[in-house]
PDB file of N, CA and C in Angstrom:
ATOM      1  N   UNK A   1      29.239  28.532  -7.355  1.00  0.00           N
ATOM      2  CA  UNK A   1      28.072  28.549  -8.200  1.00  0.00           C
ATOM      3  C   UNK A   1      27.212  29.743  -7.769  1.00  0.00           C
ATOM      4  N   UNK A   2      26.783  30.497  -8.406  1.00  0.00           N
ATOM      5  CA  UNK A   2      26.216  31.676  -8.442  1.00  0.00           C
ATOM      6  C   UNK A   2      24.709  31.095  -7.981  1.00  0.00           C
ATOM      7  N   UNK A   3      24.132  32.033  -7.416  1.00  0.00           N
ATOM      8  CA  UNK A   3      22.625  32.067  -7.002  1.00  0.00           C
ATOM      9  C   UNK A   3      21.557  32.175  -7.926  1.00  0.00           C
ATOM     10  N   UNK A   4      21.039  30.978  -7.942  1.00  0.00           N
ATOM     11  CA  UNK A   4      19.871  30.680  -8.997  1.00  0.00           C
ATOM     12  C   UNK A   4      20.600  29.765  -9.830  1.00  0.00           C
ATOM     13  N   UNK A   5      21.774  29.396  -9.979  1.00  0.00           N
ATOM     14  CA  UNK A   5      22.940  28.623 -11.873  1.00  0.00           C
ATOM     15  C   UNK A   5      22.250  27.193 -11.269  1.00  0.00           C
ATOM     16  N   UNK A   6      22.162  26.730 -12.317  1.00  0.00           N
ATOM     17  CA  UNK A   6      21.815  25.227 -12.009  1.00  0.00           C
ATOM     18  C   UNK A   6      23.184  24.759 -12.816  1.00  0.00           C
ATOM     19  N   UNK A   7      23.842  23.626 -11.869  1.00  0.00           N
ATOM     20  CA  UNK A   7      24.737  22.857 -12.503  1.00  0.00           C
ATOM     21  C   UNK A   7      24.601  21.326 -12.996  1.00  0.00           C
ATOM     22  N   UNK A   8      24.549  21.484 -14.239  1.00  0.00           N
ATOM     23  CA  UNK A   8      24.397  20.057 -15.077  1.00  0.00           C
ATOM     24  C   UNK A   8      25.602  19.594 -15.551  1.00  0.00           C
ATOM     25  N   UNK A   9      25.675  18.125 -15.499  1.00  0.00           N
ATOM     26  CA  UNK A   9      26.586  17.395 -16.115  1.00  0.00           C
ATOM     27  C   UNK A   9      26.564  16.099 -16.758  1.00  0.00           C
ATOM     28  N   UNK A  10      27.206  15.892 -17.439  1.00  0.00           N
ATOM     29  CA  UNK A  10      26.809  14.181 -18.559  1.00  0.00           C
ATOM     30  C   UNK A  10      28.607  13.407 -17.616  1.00  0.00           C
ATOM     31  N   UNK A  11      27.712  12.459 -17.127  1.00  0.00           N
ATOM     32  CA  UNK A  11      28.767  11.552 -16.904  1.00  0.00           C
ATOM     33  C   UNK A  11      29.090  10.667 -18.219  1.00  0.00           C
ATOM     34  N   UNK A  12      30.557  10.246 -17.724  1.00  0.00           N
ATOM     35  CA  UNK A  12      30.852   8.771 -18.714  1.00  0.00           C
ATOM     36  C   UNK A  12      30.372   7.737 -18.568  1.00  0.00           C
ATOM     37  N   UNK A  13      29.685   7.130 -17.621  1.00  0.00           N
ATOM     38  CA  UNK A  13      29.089   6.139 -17.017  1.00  0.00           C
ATOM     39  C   UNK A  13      27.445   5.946 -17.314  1.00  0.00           C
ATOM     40  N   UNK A  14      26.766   7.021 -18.315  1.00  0.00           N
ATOM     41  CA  UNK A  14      26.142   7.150 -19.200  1.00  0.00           C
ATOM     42  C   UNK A  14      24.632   7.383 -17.720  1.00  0.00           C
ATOM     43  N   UNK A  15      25.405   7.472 -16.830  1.00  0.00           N
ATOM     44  CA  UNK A  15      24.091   8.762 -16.200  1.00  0.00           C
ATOM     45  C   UNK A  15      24.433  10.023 -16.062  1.00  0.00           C
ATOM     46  N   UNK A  16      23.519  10.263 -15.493  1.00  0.00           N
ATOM     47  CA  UNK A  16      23.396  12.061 -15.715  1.00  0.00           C
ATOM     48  C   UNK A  16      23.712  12.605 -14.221  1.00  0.00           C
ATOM     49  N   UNK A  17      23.470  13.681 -13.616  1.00  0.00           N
ATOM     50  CA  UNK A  17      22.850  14.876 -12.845  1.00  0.00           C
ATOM     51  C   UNK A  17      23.002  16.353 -12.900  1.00  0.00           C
ATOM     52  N   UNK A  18      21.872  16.658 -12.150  1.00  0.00           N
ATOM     53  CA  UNK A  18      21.690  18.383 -11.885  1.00  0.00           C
ATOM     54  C   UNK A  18      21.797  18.265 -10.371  1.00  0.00           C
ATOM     55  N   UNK A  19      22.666  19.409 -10.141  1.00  0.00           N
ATOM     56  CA  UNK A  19      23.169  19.886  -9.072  1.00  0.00           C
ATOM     57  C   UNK A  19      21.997  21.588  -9.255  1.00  0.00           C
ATOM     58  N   UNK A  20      21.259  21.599  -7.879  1.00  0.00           N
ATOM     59  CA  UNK A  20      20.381  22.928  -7.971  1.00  0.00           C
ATOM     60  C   UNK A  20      20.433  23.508  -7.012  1.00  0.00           C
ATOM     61  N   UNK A  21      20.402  25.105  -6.995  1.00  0.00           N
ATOM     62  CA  UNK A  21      21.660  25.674  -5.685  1.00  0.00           C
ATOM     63  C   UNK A  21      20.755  25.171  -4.289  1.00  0.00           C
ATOM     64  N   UNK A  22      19.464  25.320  -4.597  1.00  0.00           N
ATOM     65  CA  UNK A  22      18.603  24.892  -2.956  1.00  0.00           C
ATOM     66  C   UNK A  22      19.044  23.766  -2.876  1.00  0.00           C
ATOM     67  N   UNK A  23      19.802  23.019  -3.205  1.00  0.00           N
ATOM     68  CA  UNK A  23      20.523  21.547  -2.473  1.00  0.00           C
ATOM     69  C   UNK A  23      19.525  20.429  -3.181  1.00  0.00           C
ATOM     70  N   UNK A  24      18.907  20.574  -3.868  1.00  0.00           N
ATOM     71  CA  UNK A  24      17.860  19.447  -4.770  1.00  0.00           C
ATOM     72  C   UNK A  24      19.721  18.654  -5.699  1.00  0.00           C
ATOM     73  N   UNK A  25      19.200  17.333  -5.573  1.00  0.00           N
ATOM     74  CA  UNK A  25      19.778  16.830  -6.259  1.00  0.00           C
ATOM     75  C   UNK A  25      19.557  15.701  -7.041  1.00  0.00           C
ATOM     76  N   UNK A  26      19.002  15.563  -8.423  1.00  0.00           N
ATOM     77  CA  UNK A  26      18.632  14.535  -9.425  1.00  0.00           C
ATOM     78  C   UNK A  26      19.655  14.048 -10.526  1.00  0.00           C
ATOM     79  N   UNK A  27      19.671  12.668  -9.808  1.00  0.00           N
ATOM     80  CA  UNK A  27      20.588  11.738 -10.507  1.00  0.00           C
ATOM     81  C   UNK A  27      19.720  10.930 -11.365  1.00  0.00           C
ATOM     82  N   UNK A  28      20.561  10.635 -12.802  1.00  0.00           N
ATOM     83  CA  UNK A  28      19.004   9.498 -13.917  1.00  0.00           C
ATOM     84  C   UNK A  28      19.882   9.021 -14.972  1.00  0.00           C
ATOM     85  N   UNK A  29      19.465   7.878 -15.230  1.00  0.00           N
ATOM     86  CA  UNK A  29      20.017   6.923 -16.230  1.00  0.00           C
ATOM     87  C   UNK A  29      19.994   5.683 -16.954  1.00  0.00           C
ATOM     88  N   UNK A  30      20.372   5.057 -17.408  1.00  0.00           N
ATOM     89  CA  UNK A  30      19.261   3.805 -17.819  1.00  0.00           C
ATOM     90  C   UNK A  30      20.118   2.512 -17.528  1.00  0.00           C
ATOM     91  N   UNK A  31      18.903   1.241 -17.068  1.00  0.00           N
ATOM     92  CA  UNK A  31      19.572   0.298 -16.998  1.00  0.00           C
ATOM     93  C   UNK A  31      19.151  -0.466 -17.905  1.00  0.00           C
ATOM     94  N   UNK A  32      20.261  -0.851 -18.506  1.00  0.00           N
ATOM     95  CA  UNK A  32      20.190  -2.069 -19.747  1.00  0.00           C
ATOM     96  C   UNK A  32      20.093  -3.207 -19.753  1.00  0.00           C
ATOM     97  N   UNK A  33      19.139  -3.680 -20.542  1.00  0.00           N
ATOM     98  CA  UNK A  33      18.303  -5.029 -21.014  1.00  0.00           C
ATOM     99  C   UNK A  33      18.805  -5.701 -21.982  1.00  0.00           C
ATOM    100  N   UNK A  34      19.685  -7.082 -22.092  1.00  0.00           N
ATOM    101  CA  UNK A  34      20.068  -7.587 -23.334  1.00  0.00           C
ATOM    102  C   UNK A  34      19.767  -8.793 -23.525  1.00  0.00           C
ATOM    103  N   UNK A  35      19.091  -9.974 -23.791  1.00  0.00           N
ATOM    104  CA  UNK A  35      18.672 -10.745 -24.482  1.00  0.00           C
ATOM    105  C   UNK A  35      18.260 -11.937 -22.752  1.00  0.00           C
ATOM    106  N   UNK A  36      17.331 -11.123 -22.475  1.00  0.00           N
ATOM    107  CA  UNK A  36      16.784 -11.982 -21.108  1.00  0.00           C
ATOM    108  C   UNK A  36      15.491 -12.907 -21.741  1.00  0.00           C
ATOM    109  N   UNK A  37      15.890 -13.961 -21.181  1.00  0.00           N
ATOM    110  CA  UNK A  37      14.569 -15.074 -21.752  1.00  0.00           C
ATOM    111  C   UNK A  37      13.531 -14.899 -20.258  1.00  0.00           C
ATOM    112  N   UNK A  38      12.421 -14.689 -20.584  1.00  0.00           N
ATOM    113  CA  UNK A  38      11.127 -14.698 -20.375  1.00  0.00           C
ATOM    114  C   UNK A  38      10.132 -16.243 -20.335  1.00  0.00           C
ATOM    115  N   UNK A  39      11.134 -16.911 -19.858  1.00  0.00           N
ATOM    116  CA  UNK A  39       9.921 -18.503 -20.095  1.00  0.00           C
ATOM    117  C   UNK A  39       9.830 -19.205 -19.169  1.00  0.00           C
ATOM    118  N   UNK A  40       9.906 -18.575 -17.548  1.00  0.00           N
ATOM    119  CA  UNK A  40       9.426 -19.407 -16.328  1.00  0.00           C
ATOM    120  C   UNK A  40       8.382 -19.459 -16.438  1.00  0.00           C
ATOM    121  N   UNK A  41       7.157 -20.443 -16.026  1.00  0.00           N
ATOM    122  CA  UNK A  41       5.947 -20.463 -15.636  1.00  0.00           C
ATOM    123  C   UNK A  41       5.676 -19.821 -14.417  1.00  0.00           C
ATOM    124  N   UNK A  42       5.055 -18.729 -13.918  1.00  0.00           N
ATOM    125  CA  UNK A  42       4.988 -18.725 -12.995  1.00  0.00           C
ATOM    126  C   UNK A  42       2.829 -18.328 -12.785  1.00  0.00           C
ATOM    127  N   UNK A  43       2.556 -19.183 -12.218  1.00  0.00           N
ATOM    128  CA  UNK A  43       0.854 -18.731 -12.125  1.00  0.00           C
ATOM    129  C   UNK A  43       0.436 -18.891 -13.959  1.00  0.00           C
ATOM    130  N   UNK A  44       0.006 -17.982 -14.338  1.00  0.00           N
ATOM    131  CA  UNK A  44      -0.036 -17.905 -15.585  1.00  0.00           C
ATOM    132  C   UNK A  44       0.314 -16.558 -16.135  1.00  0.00           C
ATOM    133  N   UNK A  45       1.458 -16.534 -16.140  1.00  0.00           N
ATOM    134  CA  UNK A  45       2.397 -15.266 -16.646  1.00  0.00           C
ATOM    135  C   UNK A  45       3.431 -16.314 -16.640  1.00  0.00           C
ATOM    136  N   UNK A  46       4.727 -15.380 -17.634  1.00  0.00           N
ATOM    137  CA  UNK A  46       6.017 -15.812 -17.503  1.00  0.00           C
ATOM    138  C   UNK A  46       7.054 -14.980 -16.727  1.00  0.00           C
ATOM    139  N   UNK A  47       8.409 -15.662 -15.618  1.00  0.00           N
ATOM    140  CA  UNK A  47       8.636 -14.362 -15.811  1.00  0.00           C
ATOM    141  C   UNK A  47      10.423 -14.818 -15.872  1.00  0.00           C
ATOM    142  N   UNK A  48      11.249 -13.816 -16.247  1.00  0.00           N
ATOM    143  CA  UNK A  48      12.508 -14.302 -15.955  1.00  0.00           C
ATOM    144  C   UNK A  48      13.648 -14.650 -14.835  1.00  0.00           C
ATOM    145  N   UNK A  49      14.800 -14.923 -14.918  1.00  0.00           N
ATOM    146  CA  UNK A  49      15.146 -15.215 -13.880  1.00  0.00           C
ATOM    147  C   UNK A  49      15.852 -14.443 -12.872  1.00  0.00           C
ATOM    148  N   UNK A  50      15.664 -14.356 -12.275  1.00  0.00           N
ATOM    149  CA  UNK A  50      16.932 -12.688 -11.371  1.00  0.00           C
ATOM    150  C   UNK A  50      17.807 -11.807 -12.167  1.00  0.00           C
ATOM    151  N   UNK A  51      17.358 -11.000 -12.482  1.00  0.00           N
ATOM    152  CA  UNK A  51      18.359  -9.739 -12.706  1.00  0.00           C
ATOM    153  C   UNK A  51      19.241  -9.167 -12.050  1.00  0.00           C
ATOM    154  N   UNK A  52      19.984  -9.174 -11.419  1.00  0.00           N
ATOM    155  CA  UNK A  52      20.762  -8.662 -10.566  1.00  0.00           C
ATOM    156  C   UNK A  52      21.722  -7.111 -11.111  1.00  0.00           C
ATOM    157  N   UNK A  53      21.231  -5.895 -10.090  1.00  0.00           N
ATOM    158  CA  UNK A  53      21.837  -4.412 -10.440  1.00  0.00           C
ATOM    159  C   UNK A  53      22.556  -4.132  -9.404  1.00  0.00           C
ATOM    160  N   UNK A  54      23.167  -3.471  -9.877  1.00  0.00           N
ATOM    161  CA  UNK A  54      24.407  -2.753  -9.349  1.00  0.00           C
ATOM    162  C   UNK A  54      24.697  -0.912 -10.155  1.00  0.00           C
ATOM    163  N   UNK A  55      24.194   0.008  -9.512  1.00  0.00           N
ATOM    164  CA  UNK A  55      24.707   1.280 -10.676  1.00  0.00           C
ATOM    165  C   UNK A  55      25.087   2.380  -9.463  1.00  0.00           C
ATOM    166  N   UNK A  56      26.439   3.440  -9.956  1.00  0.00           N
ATOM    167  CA  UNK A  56      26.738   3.722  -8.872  1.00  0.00           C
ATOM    168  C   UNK A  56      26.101   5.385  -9.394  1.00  0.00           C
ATOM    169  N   UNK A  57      26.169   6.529  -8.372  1.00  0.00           N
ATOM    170  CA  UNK A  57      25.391   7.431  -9.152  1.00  0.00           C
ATOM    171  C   UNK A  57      26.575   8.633  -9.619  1.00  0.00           C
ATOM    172  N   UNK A  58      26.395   9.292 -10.174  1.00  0.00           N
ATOM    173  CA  UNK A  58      27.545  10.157 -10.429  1.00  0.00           C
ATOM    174  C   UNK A  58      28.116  11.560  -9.417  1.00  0.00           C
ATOM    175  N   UNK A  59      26.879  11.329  -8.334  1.00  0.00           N
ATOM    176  CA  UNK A  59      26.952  11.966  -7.398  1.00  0.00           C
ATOM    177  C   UNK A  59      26.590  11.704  -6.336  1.00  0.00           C
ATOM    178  N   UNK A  60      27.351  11.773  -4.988  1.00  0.00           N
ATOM    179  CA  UNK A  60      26.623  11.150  -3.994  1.00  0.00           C
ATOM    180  C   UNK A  60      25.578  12.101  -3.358  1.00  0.00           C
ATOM    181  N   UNK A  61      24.541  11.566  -2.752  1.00  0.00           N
ATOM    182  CA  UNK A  61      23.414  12.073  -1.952  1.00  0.00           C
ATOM    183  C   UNK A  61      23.800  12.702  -0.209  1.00  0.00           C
ATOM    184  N   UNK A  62      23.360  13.208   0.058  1.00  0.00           N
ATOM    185  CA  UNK A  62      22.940  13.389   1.899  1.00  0.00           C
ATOM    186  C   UNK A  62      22.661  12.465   2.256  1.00  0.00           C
ATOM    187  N   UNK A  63      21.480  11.885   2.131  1.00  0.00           N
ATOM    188  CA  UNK A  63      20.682  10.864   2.300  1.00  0.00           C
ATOM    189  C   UNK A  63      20.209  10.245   1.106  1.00  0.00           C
ATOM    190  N   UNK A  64      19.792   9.091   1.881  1.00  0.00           N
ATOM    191  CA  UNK A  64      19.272   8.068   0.731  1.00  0.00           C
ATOM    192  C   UNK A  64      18.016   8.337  -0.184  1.00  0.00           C
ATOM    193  N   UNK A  65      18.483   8.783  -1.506  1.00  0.00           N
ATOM    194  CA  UNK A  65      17.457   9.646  -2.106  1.00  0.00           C
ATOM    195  C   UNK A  65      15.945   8.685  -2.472  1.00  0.00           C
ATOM    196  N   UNK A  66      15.088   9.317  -3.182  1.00  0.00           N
ATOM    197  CA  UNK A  66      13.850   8.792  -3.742  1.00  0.00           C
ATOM    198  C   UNK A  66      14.290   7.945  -5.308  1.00  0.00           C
ATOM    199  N   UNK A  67      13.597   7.028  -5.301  1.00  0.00           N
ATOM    200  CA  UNK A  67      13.958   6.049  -6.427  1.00  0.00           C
ATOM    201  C   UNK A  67      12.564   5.848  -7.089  1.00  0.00           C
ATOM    202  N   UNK A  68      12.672   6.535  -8.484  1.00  0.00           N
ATOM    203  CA  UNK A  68      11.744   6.162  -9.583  1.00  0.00           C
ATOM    204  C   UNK A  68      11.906   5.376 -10.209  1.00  0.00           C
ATOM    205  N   UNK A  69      11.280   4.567 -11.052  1.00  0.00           N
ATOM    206  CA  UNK A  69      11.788   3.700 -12.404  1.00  0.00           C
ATOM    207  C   UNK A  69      10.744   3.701 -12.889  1.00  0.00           C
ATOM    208  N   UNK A  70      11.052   3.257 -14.659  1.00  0.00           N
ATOM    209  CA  UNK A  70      10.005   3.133 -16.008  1.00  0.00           C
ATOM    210  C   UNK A  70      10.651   2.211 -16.337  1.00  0.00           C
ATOM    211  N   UNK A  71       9.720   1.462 -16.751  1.00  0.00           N
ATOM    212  CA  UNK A  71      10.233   0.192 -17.591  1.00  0.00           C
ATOM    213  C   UNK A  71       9.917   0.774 -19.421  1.00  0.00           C
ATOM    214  N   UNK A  72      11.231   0.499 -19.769  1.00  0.00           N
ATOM    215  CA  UNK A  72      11.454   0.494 -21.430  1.00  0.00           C
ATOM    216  C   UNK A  72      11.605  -0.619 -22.699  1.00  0.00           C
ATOM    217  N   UNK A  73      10.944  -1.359 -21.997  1.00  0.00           N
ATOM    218  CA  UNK A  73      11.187  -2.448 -23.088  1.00  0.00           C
ATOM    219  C   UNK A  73       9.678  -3.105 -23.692  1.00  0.00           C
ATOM    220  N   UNK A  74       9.879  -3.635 -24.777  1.00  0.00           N
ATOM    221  CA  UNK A  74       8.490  -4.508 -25.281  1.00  0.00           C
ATOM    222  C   UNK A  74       9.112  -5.439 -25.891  1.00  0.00           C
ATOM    223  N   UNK A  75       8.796  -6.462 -25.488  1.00  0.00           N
ATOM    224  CA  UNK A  75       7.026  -6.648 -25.479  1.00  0.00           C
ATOM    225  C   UNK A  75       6.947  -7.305 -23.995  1.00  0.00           C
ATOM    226  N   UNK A  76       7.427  -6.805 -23.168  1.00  0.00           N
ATOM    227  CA  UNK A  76       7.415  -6.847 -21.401  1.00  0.00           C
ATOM    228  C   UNK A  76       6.240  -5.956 -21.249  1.00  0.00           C
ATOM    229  N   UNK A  77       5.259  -6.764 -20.281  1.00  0.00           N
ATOM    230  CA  UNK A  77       4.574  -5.887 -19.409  1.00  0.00           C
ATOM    231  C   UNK A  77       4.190  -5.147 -18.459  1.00  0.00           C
ATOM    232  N   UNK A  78       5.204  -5.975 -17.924  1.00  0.00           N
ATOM    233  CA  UNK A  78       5.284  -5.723 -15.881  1.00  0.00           C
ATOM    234  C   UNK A  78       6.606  -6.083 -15.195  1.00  0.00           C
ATOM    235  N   UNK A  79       7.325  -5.496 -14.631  1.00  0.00           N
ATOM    236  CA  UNK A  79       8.365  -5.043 -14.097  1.00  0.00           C
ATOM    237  C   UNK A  79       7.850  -5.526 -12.561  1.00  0.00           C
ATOM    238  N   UNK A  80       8.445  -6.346 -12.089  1.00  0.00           N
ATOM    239  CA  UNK A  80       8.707  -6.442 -10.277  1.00  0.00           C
ATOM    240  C   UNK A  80      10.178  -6.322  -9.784  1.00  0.00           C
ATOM    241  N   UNK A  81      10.211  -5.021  -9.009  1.00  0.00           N
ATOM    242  CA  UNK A  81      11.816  -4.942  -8.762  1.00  0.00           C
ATOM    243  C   UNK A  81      11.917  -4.906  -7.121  1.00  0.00           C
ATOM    244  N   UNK A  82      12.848  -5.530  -7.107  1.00  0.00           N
ATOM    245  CA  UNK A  82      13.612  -5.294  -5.635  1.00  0.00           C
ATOM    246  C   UNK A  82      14.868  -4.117  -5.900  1.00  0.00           C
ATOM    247  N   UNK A  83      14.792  -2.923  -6.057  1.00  0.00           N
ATOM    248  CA  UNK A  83      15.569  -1.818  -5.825  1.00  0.00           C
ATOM    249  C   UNK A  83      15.574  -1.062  -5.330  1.00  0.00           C
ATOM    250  N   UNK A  84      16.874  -0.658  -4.642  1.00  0.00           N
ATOM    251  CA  UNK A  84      17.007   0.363  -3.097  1.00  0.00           C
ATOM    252  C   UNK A  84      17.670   1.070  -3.860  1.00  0.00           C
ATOM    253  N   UNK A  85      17.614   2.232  -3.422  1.00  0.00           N
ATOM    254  CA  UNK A  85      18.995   3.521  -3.559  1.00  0.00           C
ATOM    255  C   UNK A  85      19.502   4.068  -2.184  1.00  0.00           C
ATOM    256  N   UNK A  86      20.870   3.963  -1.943  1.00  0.00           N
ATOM    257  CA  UNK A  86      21.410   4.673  -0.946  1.00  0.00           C
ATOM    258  C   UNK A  86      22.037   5.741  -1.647  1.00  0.00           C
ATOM    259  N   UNK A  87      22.849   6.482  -0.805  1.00  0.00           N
ATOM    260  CA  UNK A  87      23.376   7.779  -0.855  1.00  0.00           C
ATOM    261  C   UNK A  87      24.385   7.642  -1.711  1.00  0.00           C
ATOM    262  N   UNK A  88      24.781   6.398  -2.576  1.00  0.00           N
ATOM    263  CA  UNK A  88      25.909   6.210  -3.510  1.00  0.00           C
ATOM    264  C   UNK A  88      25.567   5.455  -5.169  1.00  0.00           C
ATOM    265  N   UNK A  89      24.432   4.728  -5.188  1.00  0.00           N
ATOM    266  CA  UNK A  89      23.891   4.144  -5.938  1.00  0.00           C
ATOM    267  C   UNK A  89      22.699   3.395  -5.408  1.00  0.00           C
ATOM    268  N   UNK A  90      22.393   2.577  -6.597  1.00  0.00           N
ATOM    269  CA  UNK A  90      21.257   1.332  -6.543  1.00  0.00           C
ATOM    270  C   UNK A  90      21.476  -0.509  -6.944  1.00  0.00           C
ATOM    271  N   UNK A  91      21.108  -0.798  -6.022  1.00  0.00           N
ATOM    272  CA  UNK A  91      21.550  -2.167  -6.225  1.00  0.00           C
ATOM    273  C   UNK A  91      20.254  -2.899  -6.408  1.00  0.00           C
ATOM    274  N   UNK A  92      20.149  -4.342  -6.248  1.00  0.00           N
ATOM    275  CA  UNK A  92      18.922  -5.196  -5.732  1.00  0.00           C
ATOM    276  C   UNK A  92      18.651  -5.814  -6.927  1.00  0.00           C
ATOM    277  N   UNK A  93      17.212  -6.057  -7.301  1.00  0.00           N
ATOM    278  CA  UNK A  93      17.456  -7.138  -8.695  1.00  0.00           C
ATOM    279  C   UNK A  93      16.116  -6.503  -9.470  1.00  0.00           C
ATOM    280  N   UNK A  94      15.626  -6.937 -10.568  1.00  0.00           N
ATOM    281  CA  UNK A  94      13.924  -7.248 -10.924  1.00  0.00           C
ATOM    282  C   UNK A  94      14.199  -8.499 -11.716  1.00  0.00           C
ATOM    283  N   UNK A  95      12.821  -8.623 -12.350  1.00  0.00           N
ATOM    284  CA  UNK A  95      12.397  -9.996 -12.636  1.00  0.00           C
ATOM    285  C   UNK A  95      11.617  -8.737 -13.965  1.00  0.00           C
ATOM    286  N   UNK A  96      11.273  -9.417 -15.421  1.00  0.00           N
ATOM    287  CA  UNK A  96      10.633  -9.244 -15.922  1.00  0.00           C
ATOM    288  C   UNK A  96       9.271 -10.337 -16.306  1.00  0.00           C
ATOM    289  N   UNK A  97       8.296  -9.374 -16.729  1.00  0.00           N
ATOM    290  CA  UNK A  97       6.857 -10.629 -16.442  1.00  0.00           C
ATOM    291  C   UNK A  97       6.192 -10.545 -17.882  1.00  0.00           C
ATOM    292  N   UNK A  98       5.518 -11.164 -18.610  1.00  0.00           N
ATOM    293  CA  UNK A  98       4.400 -10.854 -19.656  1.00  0.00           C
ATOM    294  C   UNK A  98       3.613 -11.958 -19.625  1.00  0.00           C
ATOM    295  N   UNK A  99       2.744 -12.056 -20.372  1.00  0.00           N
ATOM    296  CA  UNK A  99       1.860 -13.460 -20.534  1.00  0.00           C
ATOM    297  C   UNK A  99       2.030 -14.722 -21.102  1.00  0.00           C
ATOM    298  N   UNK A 100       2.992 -14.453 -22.237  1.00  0.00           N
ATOM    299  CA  UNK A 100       3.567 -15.392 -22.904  1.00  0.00           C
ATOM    300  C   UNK A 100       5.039 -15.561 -22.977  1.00  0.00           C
ATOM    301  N   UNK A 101       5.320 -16.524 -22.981  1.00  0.00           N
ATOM    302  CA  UNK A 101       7.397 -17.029 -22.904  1.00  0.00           C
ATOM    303  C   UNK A 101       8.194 -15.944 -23.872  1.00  0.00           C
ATOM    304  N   UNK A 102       8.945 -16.152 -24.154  1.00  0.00           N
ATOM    305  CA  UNK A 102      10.158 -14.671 -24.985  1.00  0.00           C
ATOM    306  C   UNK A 102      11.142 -15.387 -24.701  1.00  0.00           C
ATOM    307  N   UNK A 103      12.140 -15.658 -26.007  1.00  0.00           N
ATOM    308  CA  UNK A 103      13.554 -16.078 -25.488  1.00  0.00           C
ATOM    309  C   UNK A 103      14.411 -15.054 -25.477  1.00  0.00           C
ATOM    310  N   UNK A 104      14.085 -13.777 -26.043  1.00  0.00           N
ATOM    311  CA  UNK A 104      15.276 -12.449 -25.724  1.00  0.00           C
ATOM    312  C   UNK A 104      14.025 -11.214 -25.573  1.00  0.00           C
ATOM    313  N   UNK A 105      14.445 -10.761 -24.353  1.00  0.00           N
ATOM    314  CA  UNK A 105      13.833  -9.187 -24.702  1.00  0.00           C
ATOM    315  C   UNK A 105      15.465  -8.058 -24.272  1.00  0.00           C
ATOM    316  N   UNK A 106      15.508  -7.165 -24.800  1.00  0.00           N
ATOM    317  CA  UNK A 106      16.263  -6.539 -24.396  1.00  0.00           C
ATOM    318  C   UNK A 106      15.317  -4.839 -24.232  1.00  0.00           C
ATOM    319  N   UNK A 107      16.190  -3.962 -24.122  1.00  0.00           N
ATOM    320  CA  UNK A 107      15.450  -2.792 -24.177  1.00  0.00           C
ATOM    321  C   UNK A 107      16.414  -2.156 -22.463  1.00  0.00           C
ATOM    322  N   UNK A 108      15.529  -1.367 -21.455  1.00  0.00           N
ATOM    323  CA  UNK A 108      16.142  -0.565 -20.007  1.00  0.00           C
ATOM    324  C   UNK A 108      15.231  -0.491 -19.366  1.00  0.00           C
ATOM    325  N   UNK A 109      15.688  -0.157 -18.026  1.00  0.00           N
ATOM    326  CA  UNK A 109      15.041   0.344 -16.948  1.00  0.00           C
ATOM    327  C   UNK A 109      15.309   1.975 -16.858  1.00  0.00           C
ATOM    328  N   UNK A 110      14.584   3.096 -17.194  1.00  0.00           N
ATOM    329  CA  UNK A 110      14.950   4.299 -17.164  1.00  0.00           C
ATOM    330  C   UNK A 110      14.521   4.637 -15.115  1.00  0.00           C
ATOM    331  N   UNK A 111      16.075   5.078 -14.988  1.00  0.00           N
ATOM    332  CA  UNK A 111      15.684   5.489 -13.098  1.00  0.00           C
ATOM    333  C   UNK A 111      15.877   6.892 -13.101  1.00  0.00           C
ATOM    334  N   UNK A 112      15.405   7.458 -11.987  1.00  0.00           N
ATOM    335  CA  UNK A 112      15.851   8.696 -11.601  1.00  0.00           C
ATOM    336  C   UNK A 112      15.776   8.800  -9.836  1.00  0.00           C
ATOM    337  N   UNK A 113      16.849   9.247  -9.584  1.00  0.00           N
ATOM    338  CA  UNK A 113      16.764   9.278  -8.261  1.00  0.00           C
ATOM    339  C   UNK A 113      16.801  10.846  -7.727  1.00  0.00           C
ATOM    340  N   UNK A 114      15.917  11.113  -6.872  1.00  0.00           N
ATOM    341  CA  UNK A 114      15.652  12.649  -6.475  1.00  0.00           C
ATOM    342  C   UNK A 114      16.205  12.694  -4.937  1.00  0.00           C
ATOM    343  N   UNK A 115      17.166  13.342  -4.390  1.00  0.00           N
ATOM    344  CA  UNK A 115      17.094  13.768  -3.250  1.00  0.00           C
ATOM    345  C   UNK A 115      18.230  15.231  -3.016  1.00  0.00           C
ATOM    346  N   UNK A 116      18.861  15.000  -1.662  1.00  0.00           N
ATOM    347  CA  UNK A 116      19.363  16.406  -1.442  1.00  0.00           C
ATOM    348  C   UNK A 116      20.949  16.795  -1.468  1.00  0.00           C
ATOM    349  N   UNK A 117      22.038  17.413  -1.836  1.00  0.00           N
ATOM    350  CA  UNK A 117      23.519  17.309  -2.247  1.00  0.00           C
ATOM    351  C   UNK A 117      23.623  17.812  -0.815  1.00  0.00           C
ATOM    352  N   UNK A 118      22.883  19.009  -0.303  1.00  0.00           N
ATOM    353  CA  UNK A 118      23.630  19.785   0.779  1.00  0.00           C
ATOM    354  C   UNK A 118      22.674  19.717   1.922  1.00  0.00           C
TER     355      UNK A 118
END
């Protein structure tokens, strides 16, 4: 790779990364939401029941990179996640929360994970 080329690629696994010659490396992709019911009581919010993730990245890290997430769905308000990223993917779970019960929300979790290839 030539000095200065940034290398991009579209995985099949429907994440992404850029490979950038200073050794930056950003992996991103979405995790999908399909018909999660929303109707525990919990306090006075609802929230659902364990999500459990698993996503592997399309590139491995040095180290265990930085882990962003956005929550993409409505009519969800609040996102509580237990998610780690190591140097190969992200695992761990969330819970979705709103004020009132929902018997399906679907929609993603958009992640991006930032750290170093070299």
């Amino acid at each position: 790779m030539a000095s200065g080329t940034i290398q991009r690629e579209n995985a099949l696994s429907g994440s992404n990364y850029c490979k950038m010659p200073d050794g930056t490396l950003l992996c991103w992709g979405e995790i999908g939401i399909s018909g999660v019911a929303v109707t525990t009581a919990w306090g006075s919010v609802y929230e659902s029941g364990r999500q459990n993730v698993s996503v592997s990245f399309p590139m491995t890290f040095k180290n265990a990179p930085t882990l962003l997430t956005r929550l993409r769905t409505s009519p969800v308000t609040f996102l509580e996640d237990n998610l780690s990223a190591s140097t190969t993917g992200i695992g761990g779970a969330f819970w979705l929360m709103r004020p009132q019960g929902i018997s399906g929300v679907s929609g993603g979790i958009y992640w991006l994970a930032v750290g170093r290839w070299k």
